[in-house]
C-alpha atoms as a PDB file:
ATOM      1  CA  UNK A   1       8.030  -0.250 -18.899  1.00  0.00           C
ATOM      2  CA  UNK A   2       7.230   0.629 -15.354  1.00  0.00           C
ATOM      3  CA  UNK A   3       6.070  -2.574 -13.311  1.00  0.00           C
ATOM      4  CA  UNK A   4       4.963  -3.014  -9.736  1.00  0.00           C
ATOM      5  CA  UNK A   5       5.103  -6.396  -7.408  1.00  0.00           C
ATOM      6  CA  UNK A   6       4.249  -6.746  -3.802  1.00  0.00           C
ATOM      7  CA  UNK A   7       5.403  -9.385  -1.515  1.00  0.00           C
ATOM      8  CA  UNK A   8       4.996 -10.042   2.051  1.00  0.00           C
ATOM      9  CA  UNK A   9       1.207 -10.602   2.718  1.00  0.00           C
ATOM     10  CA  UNK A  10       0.380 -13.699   4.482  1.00  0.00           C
ATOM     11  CA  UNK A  11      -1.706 -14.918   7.195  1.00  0.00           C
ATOM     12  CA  UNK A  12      -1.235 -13.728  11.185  1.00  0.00           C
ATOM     13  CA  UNK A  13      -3.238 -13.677  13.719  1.00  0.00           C
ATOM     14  CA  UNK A  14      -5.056 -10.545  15.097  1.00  0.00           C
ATOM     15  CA  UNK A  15      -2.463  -8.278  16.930  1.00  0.00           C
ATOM     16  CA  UNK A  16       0.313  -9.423  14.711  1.00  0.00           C
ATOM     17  CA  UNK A  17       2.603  -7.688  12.215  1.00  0.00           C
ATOM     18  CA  UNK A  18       3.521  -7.578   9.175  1.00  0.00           C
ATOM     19  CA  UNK A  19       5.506  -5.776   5.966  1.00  0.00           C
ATOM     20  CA  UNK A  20       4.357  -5.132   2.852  1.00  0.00           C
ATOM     21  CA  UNK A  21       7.044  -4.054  -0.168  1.00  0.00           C
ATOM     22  CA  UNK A  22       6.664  -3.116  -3.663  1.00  0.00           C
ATOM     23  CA  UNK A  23       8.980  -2.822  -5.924  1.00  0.00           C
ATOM     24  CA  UNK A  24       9.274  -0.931  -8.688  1.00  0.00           C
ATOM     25  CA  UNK A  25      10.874  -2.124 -11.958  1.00  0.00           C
ATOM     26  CA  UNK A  26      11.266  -0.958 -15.556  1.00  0.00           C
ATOM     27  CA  UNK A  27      11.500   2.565 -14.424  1.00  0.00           C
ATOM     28  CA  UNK A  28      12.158   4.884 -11.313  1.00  0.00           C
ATOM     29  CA  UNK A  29       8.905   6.058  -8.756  1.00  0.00           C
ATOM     30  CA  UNK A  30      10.913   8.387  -6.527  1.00  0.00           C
ATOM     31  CA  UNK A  31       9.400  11.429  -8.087  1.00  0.00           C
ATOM     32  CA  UNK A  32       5.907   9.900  -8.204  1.00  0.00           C
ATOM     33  CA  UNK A  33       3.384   9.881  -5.126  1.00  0.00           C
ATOM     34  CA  UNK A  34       2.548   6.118  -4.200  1.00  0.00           C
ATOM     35  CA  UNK A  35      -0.462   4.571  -2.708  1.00  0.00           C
ATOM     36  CA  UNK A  36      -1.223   1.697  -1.171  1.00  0.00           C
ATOM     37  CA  UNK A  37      -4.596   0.304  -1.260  1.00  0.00           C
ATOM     38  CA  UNK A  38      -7.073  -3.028  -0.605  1.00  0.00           C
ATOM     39  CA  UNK A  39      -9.620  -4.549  -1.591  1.00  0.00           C
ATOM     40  CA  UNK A  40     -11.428  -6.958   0.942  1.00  0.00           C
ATOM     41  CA  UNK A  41     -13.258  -9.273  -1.189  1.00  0.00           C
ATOM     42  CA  UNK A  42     -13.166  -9.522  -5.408  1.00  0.00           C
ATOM     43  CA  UNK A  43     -16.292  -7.260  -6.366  1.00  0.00           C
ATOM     44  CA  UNK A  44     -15.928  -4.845  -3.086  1.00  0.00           C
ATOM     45  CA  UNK A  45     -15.056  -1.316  -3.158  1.00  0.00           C
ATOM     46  CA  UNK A  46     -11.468  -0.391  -2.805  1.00  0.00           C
ATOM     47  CA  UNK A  47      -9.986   1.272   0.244  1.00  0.00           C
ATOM     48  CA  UNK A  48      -7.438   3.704   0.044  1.00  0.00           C
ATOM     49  CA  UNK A  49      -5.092   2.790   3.302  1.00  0.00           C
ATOM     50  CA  UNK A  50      -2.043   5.181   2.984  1.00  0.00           C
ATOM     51  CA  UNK A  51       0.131   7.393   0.342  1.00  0.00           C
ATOM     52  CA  UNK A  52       3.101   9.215   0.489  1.00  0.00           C
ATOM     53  CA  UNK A  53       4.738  11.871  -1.588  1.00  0.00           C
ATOM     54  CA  UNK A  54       8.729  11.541  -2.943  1.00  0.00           C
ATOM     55  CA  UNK A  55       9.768  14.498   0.309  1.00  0.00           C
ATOM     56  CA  UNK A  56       7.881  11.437   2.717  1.00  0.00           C
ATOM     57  CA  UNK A  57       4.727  13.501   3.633  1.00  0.00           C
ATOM     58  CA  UNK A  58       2.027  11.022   4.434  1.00  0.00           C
ATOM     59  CA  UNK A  59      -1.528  10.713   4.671  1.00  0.00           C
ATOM     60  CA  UNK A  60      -3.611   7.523   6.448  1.00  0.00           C
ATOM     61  CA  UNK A  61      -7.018   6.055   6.259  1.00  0.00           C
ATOM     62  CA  UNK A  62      -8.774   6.741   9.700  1.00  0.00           C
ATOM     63  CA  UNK A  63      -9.130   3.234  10.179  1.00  0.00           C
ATOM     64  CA  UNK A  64      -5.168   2.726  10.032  1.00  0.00           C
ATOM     65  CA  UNK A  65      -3.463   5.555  11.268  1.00  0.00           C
ATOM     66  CA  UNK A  66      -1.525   4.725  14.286  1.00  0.00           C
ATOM     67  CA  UNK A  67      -1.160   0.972  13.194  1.00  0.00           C
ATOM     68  CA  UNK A  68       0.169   1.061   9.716  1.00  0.00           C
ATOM     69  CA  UNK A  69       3.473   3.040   8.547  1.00  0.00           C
ATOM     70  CA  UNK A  70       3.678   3.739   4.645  1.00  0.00           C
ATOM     71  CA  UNK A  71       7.193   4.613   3.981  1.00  0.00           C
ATOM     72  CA  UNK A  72       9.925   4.365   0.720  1.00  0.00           C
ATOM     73  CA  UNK A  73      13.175   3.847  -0.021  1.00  0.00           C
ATOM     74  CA  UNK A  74      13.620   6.021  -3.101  1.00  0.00           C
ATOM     75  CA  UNK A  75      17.395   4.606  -3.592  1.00  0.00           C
ATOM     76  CA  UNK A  76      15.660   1.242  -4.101  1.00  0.00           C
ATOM     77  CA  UNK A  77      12.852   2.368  -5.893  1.00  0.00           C
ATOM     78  CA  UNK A  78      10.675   0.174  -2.968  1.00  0.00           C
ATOM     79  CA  UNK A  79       7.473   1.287  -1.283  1.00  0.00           C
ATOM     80  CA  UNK A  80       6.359  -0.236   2.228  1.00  0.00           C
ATOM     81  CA  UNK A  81       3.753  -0.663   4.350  1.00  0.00           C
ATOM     82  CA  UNK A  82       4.336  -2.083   8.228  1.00  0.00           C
ATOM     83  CA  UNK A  83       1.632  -3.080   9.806  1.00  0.00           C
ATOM     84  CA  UNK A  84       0.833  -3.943  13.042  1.00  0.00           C
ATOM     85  CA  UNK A  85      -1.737  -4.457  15.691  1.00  0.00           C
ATOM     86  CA  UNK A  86      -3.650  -5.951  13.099  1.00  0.00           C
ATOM     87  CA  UNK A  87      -7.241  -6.655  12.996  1.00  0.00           C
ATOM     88  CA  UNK A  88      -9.430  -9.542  11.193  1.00  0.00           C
ATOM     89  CA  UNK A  89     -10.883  -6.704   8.875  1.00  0.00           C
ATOM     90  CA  UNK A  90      -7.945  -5.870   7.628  1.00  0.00           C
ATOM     91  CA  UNK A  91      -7.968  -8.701   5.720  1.00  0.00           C
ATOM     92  CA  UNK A  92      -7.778  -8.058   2.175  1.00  0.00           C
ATOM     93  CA  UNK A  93      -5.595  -8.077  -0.908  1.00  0.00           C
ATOM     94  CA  UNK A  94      -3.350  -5.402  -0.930  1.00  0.00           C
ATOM     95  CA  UNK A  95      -1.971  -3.396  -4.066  1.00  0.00           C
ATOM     96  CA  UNK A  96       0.687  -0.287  -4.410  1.00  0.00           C
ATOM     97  CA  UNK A  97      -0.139   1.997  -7.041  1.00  0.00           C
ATOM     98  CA  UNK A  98       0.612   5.218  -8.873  1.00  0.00           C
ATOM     99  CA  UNK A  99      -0.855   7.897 -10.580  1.00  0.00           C
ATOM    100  CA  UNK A 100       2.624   9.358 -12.048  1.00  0.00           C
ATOM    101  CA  UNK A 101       1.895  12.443 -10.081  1.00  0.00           C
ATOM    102  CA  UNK A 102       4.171  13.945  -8.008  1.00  0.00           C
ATOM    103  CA  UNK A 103       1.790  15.292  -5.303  1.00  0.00           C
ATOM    104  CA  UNK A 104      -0.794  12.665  -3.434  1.00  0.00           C
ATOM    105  CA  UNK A 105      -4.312  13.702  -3.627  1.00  0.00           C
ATOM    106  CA  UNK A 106      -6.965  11.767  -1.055  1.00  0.00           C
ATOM    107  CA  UNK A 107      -7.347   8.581  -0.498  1.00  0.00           C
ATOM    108  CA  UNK A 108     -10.563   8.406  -1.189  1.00  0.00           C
ATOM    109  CA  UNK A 109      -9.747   9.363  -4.866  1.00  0.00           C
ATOM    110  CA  UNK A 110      -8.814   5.862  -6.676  1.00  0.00           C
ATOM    111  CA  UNK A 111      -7.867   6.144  -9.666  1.00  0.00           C
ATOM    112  CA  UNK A 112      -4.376   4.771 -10.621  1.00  0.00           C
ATOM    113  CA  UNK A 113      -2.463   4.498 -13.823  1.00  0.00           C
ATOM    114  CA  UNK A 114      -0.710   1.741 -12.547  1.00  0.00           C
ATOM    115  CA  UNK A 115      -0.655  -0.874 -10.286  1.00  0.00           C
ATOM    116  CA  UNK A 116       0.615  -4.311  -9.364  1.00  0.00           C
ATOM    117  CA  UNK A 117      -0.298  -7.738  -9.044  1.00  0.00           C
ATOM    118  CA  UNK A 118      -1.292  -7.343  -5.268  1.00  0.00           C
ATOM    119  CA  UNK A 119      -0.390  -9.579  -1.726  1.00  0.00           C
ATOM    120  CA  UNK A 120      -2.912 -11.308   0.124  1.00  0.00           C
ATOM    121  CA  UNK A 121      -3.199 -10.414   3.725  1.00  0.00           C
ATOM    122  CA  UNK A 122      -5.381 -12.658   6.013  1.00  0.00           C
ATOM    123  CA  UNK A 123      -5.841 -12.183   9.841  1.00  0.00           C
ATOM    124  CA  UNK A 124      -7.405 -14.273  11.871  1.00  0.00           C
ATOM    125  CA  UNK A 125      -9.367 -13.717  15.407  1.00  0.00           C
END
């Protein structure tokens, strides 16, 4: 059975950096298109921040794009997410997810099949 974990939230301060992962278990993602998304507080809306297709095309969130960098290492079946310049509102808890599809839709579409347990990211000002 397919399982996701993230690792490498944690708290910086505003213009730091930092590196998500997820890693995928049970079960192989490279074909799949993977997302990664946050929530900013439990009972908020979702955001959809970045995805990325198994040939690497990507799409961003406008309020990302030229900060973060999704990217995947399909021999280790491991999504990331680098981020820098960060920002107090990008605090949030972060989650990877799939759909099992192999093409990414929008980001504003959020509707996974799966997803994982989720890192906490906190920046301060």
């Amino acid at each position: 059975q397919l399982q996701l974990v993230e690792s490498g939230g944690g708290s910086v301060q505003a213009g730091g950096s930092l590196r998500l992962s997820c890693a995928a278990s049970g079960n192989t993602v490279k074909r799949y298109c993977m997302t990664w998304f946050r929530r900013q507080a439990p009972g908020k809306e979702s955001e959809g921040v970045a995805n990325i297709d198994s040939a690497g095309s990507t799409t961003y969130a406008d309020s990302v794009k030229d900060r973060f960098t999704i990217s995947r290492n399909n021999a280790k079946d491991t999504l990331y997410l680098q981020m820098n310049t960060l920002k107090p509102e990008d605090t949030a808890m972060y989650y990877c997810a799939t759909n099992y599809g192999f093409e990414c839709g929008s980001l504003t579409v959020l509707n996974f099949a799966l997803w994982g347990q989720g890192t906490q990211v906190t920046v301060s000002s």
